[in-house]
C-alpha atoms as a PDB file:
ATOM      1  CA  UNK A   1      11.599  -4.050   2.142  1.00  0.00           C
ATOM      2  CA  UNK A   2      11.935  -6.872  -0.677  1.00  0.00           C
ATOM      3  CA  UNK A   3      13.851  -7.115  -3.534  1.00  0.00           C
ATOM      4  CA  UNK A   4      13.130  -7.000  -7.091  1.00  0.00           C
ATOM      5  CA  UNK A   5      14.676  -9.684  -9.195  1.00  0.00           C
ATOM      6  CA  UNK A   6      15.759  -8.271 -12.797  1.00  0.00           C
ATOM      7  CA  UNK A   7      17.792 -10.605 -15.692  1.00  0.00           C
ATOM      8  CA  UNK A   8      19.303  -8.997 -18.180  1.00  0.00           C
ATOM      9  CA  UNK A   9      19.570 -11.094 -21.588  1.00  0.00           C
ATOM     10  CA  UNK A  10      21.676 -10.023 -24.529  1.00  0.00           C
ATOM     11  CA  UNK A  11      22.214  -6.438 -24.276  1.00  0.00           C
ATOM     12  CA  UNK A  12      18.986  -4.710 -24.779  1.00  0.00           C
ATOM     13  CA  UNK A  13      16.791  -7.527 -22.773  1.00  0.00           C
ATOM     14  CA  UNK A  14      15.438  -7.794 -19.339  1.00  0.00           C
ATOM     15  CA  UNK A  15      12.784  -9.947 -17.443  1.00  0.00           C
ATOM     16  CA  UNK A  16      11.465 -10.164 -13.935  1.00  0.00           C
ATOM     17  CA  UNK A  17       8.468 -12.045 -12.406  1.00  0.00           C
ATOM     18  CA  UNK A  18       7.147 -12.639 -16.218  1.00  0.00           C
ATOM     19  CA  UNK A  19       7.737  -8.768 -16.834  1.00  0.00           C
ATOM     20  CA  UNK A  20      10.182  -8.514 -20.148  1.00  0.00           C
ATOM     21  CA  UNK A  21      10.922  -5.889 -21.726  1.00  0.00           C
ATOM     22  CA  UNK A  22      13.323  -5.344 -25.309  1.00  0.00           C
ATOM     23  CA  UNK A  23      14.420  -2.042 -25.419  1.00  0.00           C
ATOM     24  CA  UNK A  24      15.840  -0.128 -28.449  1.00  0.00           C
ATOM     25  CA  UNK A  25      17.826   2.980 -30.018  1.00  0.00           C
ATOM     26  CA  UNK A  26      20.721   1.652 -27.218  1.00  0.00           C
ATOM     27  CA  UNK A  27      18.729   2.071 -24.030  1.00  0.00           C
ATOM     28  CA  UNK A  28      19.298  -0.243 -21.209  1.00  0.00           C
ATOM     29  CA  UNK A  29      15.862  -2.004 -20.536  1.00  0.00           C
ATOM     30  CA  UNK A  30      16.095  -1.631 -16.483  1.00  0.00           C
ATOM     31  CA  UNK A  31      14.878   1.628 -16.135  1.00  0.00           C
ATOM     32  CA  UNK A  32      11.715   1.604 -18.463  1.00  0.00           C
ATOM     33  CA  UNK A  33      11.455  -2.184 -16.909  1.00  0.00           C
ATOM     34  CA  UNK A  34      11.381  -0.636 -13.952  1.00  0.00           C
ATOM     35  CA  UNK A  35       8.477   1.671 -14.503  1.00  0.00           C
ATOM     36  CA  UNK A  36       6.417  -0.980 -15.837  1.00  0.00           C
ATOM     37  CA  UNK A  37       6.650  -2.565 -12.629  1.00  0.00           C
ATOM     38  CA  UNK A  38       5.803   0.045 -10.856  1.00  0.00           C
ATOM     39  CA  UNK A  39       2.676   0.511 -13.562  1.00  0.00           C
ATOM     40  CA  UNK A  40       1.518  -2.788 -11.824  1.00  0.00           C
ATOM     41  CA  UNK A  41       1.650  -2.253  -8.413  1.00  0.00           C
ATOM     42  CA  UNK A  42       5.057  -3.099  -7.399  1.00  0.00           C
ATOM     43  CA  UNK A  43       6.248  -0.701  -4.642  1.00  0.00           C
ATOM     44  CA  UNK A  44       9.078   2.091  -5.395  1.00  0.00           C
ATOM     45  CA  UNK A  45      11.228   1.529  -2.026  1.00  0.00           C
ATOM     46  CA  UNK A  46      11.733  -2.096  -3.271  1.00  0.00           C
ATOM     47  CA  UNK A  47      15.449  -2.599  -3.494  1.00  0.00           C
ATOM     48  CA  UNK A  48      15.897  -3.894  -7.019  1.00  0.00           C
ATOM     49  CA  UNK A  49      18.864  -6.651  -7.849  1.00  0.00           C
ATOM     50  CA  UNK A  50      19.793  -6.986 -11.436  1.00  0.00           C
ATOM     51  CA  UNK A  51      21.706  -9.889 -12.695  1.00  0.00           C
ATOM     52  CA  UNK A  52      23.136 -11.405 -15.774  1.00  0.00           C
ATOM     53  CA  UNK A  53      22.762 -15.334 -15.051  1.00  0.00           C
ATOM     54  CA  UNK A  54      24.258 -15.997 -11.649  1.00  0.00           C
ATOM     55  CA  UNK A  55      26.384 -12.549 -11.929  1.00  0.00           C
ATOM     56  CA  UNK A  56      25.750  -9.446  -9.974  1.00  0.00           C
ATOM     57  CA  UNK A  57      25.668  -6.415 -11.859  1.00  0.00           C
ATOM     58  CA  UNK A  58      23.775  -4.075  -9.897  1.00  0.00           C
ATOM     59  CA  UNK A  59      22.197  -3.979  -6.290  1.00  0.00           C
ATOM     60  CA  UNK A  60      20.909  -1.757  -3.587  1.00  0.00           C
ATOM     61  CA  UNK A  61      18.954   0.965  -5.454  1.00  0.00           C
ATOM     62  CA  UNK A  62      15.411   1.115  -5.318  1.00  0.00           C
ATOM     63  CA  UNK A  63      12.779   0.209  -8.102  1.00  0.00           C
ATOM     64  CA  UNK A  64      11.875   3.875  -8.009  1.00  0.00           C
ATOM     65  CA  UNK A  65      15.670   5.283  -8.621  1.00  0.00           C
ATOM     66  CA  UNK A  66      15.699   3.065 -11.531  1.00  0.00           C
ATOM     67  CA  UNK A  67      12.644   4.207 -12.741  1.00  0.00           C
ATOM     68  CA  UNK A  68      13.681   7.894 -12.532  1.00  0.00           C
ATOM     69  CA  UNK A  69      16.378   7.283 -14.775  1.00  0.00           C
ATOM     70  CA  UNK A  70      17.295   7.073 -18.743  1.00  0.00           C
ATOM     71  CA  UNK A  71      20.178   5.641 -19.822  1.00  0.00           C
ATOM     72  CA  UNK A  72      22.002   5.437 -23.377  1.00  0.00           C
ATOM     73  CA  UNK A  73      24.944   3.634 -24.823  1.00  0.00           C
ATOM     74  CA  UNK A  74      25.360   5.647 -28.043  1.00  0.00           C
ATOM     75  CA  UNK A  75      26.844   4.176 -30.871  1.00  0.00           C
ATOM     76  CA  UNK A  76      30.012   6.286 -29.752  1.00  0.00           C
ATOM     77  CA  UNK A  77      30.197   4.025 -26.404  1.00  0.00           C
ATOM     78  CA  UNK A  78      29.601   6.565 -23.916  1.00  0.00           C
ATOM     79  CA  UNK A  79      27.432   5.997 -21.499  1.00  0.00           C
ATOM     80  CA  UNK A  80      24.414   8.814 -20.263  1.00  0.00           C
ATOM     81  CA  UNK A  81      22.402   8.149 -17.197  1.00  0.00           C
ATOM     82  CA  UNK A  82      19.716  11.005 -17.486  1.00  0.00           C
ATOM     83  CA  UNK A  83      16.888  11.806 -15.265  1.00  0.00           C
ATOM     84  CA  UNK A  84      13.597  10.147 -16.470  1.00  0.00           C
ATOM     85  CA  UNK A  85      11.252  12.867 -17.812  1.00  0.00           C
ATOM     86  CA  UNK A  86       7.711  11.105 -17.179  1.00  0.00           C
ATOM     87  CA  UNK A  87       5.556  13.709 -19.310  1.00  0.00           C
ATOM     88  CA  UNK A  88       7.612  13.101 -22.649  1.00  0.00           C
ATOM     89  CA  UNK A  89       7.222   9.572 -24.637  1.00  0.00           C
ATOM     90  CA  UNK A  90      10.120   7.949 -25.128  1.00  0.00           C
ATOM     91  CA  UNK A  91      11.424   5.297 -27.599  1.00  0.00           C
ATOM     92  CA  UNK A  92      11.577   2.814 -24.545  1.00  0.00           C
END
């Protein structure tokens, strides 16, 4: 198994392996990050590291967990993890 490399920058940012992605409407930009990956051939039982500089801020989920998922920070602060619904377009 390898591992995915993902940076967050700023709050709505993330890159990996030339991959970047800006996300908007308060969605965090690993999971719809995550399924462009796996749009190009990058393989869903990768473990997938995200980091903010030299932090840790998540590890030891898979590319395709990520990918399943939608997740919010409304304006009220809370967050929602939601399952991924891959028939509907999104605003990611």
């Amino acid at each position: 198994m390898n591992t995915v490399h993902i940076n967050l920058k700023g709050s709505y940012e993330a890159e990996c392996d030339g991959y970047h992605l800006k996300a908007r409407n308060y969605v965090s930009p690993i999971p719809p990050l995550a399924r462009k990956l796996l749009q190009n051939g990058y393989n869903g039982s990768d473990e997938v590291m995200v980091t903010r500089g030299d932090t840790i801020c998540f590890a030891g989920d898979t590319l395709q967990w990520w990918a399943e998922k939608q997740i919010s920070e409304p304006e009220n602060d809370k967050l929602a993890v939601r399952k991924y619904n891959f028939g509907v377009v999104t605003d990611d």
